[in-house]
Protein backbone atom coordinates (compact mmCIF):
# COMPACT_ATOMS: atom_id res chain seq x y z
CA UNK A 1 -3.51 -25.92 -12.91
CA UNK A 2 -2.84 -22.05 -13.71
CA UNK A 3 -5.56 -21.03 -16.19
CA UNK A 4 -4.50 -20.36 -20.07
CA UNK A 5 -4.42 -16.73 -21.81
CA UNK A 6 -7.77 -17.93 -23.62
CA UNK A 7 -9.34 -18.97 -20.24
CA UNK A 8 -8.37 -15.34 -18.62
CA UNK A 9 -9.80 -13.57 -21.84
CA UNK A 10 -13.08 -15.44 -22.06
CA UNK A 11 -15.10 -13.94 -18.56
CA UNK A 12 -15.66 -10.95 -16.56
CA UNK A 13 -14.23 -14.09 -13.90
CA UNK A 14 -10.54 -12.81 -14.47
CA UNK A 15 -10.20 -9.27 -14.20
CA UNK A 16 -7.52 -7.27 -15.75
CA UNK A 17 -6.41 -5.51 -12.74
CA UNK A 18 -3.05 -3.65 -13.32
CA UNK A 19 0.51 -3.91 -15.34
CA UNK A 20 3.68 -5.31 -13.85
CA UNK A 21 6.44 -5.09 -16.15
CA UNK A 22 5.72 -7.15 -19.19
CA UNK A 23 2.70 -8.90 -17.27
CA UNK A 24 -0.97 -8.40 -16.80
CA UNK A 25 -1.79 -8.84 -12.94
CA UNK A 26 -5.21 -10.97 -13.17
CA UNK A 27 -7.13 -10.90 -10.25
CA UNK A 28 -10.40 -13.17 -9.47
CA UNK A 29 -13.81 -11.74 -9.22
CA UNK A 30 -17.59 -12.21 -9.98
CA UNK A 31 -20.57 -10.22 -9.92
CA UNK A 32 -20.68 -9.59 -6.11
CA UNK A 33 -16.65 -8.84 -5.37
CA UNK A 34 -17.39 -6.01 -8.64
CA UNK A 35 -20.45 -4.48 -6.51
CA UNK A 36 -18.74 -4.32 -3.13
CA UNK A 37 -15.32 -2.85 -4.82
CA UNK A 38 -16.00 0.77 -4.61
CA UNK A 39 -13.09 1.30 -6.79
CA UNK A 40 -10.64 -1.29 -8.99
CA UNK A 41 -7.84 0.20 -8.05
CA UNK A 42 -5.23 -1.16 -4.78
CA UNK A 43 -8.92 -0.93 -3.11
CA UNK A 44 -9.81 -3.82 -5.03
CA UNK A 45 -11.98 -6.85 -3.15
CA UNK A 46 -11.39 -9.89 -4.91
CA UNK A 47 -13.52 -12.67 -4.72
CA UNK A 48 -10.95 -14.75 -3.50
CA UNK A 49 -7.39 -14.94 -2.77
CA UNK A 50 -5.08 -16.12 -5.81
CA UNK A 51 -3.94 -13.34 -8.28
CA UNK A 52 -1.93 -14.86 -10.97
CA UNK A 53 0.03 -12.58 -14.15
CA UNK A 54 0.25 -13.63 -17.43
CA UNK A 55 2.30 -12.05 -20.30
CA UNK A 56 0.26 -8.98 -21.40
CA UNK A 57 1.32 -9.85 -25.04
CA UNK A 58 0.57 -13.06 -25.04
CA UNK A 59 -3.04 -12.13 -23.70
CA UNK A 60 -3.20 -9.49 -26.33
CA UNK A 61 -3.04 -12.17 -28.97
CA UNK A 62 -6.73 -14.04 -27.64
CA UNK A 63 -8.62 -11.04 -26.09
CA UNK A 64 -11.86 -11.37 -27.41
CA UNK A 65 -12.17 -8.29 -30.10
CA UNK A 66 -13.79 -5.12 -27.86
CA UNK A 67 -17.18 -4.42 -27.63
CA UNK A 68 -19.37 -1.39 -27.29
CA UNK A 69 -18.54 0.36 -23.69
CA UNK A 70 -20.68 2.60 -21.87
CA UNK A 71 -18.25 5.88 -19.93
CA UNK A 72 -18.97 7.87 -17.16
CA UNK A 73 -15.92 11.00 -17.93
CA UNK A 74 -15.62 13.34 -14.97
CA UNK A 75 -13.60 16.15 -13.17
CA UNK A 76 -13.14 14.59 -9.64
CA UNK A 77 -15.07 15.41 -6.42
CA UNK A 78 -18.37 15.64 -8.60
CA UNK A 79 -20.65 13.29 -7.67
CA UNK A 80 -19.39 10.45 -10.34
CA UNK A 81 -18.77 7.39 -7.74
CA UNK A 82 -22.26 8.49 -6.77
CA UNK A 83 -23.57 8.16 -9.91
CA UNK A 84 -22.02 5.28 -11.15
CA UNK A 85 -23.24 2.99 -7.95
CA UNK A 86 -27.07 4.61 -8.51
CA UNK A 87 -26.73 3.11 -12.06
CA UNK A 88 -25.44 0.25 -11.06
CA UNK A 89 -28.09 -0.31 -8.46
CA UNK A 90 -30.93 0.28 -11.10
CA UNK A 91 -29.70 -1.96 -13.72
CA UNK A 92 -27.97 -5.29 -13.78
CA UNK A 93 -25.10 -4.56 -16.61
CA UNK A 94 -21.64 -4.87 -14.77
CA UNK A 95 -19.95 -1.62 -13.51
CA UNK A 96 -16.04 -0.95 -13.47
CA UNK A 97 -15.50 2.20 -11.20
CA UNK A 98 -11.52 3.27 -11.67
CA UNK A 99 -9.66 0.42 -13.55
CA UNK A 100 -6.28 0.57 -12.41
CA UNK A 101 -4.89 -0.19 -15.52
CA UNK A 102 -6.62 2.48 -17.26
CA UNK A 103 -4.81 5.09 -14.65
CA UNK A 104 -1.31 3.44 -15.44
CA UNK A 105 -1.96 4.30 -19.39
CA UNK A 106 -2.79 7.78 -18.55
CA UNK A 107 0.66 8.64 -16.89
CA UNK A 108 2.69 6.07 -19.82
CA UNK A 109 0.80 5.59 -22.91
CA UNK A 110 0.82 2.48 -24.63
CA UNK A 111 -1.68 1.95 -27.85
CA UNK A 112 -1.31 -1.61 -27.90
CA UNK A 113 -1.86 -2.06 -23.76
CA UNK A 114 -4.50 0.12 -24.36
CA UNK A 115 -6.30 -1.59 -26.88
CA UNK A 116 -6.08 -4.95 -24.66
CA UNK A 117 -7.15 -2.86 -21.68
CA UNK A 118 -10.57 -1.98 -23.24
CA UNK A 119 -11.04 -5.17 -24.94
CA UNK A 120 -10.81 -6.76 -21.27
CA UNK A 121 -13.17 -3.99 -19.65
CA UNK A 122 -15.66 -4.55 -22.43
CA UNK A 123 -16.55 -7.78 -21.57
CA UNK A 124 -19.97 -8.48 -20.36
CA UNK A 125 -21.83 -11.18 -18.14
CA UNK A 126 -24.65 -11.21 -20.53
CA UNK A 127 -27.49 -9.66 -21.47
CA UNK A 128 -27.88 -6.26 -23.49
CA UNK A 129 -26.43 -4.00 -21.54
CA UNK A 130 -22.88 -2.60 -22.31
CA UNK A 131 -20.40 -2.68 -19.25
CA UNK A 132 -20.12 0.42 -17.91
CA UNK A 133 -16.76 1.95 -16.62
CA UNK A 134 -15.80 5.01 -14.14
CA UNK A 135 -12.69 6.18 -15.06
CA UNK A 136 -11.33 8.95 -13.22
CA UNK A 137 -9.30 12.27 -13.99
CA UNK A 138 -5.81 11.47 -16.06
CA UNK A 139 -7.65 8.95 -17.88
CA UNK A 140 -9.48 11.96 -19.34
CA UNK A 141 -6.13 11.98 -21.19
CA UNK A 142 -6.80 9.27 -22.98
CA UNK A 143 -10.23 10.34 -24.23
CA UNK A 144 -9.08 11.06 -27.92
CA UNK A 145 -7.67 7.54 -28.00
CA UNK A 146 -10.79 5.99 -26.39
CA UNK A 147 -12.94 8.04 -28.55
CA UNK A 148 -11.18 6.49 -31.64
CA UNK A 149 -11.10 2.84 -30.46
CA UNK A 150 -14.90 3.19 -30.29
CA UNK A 151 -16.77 6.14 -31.99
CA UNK A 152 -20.13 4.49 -31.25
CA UNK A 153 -19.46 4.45 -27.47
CA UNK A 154 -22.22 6.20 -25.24
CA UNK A 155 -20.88 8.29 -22.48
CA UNK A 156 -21.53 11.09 -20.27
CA UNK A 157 -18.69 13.84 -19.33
CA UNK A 158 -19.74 14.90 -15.79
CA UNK A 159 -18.50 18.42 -14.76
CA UNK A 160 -19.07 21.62 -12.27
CA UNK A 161 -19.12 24.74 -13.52
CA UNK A 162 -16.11 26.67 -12.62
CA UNK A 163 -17.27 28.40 -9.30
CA UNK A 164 -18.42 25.15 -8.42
CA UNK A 165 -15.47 22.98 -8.90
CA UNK A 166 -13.16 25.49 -7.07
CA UNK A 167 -15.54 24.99 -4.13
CA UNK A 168 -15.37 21.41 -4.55
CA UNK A 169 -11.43 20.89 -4.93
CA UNK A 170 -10.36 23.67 -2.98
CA UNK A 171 -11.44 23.00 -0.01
CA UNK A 172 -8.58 20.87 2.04
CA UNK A 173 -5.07 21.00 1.91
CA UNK A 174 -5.24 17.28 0.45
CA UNK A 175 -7.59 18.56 -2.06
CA UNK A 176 -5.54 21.64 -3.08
CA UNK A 177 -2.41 19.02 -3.29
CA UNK A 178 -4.02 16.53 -5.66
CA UNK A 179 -4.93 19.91 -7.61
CA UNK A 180 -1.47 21.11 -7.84
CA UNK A 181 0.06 17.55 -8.93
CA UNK A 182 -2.61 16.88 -11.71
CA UNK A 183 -2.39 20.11 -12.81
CA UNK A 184 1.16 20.07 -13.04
CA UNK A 185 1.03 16.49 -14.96
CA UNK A 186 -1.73 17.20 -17.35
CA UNK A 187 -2.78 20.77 -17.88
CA UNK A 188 0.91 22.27 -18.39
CA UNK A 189 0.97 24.49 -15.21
CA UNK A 190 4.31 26.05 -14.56
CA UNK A 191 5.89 25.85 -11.66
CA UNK A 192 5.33 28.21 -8.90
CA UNK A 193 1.83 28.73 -9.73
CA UNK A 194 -0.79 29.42 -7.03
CA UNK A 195 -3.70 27.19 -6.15
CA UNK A 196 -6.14 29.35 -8.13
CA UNK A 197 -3.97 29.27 -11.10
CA UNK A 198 -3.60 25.34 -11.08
CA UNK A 199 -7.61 25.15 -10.32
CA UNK A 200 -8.21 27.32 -13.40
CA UNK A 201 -5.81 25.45 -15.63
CA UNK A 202 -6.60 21.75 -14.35
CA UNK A 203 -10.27 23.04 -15.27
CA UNK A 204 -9.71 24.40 -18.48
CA UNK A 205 -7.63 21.37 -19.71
CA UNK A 206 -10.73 19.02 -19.02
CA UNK A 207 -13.39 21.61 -20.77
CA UNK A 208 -11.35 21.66 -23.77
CA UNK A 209 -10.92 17.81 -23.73
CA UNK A 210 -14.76 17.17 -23.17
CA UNK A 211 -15.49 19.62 -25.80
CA UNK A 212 -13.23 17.61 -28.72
CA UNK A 213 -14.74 14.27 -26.87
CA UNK A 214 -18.63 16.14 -28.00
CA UNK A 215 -17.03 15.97 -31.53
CA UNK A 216 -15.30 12.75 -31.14
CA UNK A 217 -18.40 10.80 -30.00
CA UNK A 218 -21.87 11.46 -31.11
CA UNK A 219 -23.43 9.58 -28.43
CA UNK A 220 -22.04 11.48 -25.88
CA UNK A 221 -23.47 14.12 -23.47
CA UNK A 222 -22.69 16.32 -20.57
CA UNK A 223 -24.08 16.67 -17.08
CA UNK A 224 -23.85 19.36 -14.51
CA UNK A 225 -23.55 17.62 -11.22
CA UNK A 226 -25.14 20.39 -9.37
CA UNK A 227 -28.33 19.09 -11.43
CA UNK A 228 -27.60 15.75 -10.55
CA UNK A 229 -27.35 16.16 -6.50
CA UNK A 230 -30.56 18.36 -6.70
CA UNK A 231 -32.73 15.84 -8.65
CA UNK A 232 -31.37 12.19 -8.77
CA UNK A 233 -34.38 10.74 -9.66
CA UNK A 234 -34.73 12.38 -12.56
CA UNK A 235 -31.19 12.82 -14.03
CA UNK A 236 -30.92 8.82 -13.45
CA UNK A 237 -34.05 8.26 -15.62
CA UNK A 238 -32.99 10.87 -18.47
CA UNK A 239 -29.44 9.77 -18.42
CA UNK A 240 -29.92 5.78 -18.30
CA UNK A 241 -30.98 5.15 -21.41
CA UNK A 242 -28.22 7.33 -23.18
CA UNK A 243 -26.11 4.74 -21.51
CA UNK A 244 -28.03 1.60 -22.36
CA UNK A 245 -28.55 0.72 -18.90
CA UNK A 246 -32.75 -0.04 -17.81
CA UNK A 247 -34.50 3.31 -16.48
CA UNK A 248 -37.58 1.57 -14.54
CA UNK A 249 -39.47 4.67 -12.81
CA UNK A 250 -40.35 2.48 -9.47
CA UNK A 251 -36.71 1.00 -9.22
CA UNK A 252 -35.04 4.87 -9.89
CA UNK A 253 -37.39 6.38 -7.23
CA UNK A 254 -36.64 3.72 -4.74
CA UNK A 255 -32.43 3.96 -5.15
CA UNK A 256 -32.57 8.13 -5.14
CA UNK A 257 -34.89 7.86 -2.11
CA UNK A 258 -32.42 5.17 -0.40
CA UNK A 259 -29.35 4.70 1.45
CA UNK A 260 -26.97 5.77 -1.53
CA UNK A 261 -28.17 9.24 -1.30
CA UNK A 262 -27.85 9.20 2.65
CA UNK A 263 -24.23 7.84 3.11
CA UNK A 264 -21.41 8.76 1.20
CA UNK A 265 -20.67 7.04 -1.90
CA UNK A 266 -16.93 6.08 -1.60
CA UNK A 267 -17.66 5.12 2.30
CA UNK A 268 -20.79 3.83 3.06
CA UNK A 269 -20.71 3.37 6.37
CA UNK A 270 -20.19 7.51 6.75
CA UNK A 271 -23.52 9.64 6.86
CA UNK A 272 -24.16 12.25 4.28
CA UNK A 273 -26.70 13.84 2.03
CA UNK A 274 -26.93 16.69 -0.35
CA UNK A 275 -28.38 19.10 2.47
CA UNK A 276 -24.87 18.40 4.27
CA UNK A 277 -22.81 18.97 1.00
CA UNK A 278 -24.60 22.24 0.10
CA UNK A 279 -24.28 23.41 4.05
CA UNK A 280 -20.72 22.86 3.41
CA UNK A 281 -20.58 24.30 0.27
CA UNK A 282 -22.17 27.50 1.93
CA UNK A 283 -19.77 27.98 4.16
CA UNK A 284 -16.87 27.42 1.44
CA UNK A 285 -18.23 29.99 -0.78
CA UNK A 286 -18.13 32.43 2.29
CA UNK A 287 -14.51 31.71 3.11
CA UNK A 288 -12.84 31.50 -0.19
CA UNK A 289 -14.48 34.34 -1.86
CA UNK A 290 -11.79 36.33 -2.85
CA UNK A 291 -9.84 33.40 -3.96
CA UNK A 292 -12.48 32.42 -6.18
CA UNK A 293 -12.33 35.33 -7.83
CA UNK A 294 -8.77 34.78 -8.54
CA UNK A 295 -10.14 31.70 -10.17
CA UNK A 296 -12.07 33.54 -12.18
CA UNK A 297 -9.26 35.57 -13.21
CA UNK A 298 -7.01 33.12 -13.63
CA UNK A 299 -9.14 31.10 -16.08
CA UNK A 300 -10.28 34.38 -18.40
CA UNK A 301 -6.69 34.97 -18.44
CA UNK A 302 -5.70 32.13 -20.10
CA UNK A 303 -9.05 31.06 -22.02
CA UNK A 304 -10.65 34.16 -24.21
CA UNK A 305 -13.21 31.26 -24.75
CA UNK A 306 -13.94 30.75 -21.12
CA UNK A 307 -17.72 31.38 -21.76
CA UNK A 308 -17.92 29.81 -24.90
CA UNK A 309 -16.79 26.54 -23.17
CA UNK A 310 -18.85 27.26 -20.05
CA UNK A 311 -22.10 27.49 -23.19
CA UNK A 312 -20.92 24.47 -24.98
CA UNK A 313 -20.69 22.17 -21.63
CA UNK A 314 -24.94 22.98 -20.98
CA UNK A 315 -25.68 22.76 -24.39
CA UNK A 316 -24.65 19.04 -24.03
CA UNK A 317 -26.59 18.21 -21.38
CA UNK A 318 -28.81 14.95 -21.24
């Protein structure tokens, strides 16, 4: 018998996966098929076959009302699937990394999809601790409307300073692509810009929208994921809490001294570790030198603030 709108809406069990049309694509899961799924997104694993849809109206009308959500904001390629699995390894509140229905919002706003959307996410499988979810980069779109559906909501807006994030996202031709086509759909880039110009825009767009979500959200703070990669163990224990998630010393030390920090995050079967990121990063900073001063450029250009943002992004930190 196909479940009811109330039955979808009352557990973590049915998971608001995506939009088709005028219907909500619910897909089966539990506690284990959320821990294995790197990201909620067409990478989803279930925790069995059987995706059903329901009417996202009708599903609208007996979503439970939204409760209190925990965010991890971020700029891409900074560490953020990394940190949300380390959290979700020390504590047992659920973790959503990349909700695919989130994403579609981004690109086609809807306030009333959206409001179902985080009443779904919200949803907890007991306890104290608030769910916590990963978005990723358009969502960061959405942040004033997020902000406003819950001004109470803890988050942290993970960044890289601008020298950083150039060495982060430009360093492949599928890297510089994804740069161009965000840029291009979010920051207002015109077209025929270069790759620097796109970086330094695509940057400046998410500054500027962390910096209102600092106003928006008093529970909020920043972290530089350089900080992060060099000390885990310590940015997991000052940064838990802020999120409502446990911060046991023994259980921290054991995770940052684990396998997480060996392999990398979005493929765990693949070796890596800070001392290979920073080797690479070395070598980056050699190569692209003069175009990161074009970044530079670019970015004081078109922001007479530019160091005034750079300030208010450490000031922030947890």
């Amino acid at each position: 018998m196909p479940l009811t709108p109330a039955e979808i809406a009352a557990t973590p069990d049915h998971f608001l996966h995506s939009f088709e049309g005028a219907d909500a694509v619910i897909v089966p899961m539990d506690r284990a098929a959320y821990a294995r799924s790197i990201f909620l997104d067409a990478r989803i694993s279930p925790a069995r076959d059987g995706a059903a849809r329901v009417g996202a109206a009708r599903l609208a009308e007996v979503a439970p009302p939204p409760r209190t959500t925990a965010w991890i904001f971020h700029v891409a390629h900074c560490g953020s699937t990394l940190l949300a699995r380390a959290l979700e390894a020390i504590s047992p509140g659920l973790v959503l990394r990349e909700p695919m229905a989130l994403r579609q919002l981004a690109f086609a706003p809807d306030a009333e999809r959206l409001g179902l959307v985080l009443a779904m996410l919200s949803r907890r499988y007991g306890g104290v601790e608030p769910t916590l979810i990963k978005a990723n980069v358009p969502v960061n779109a959405l942040l004033p409307a997020i902000a406003a559906a819950d001004p109470a909501a803890p988050a942290v807006l993970l960044y890289l300073g601008l020298d950083d994030y150039a060495l982060a996202v430009l360093r492949s031709p599928q890297h510089r692509g994804w740069v161009r086509d965000i840029a291009a759909r979010f920051a207002g880039v015109a077209p025929g810009a270069n790759d620097a110009e796109c970086l330094a825009a695509l940057w400046l767009w998410q500054m500027r929208a962390f910096a209102a979500t600092l106003a928006a959200l008093p529970q909020a703070c920043t972290l530089d994921a350089e900080r992060f990669y060099a000390d885990p163990a310590a940015t997991l224990a000052a940064l838990a809490p802020r999120l409502g998630r446990q911060a046991d010393p023994a259980r921290i030390a054991e995770v940052a001294d684990g396998a997480l920090f060996s392999t990398y995050s979005k493929r765990p079967g693949l070796a890596f570790s800070n001392a290979a990121r920073l080797e690479r990063r070395a070598a980056l900073q050699r190569e692209l030198a003069g175009e990161l001063a074009q970044v530079r450029t670019a970015a004081q250009r078109a922001a007479p603030d530019l160091a005034d943002l750079e300030a208010r992004m450490g000031a922030a930190e947890v």
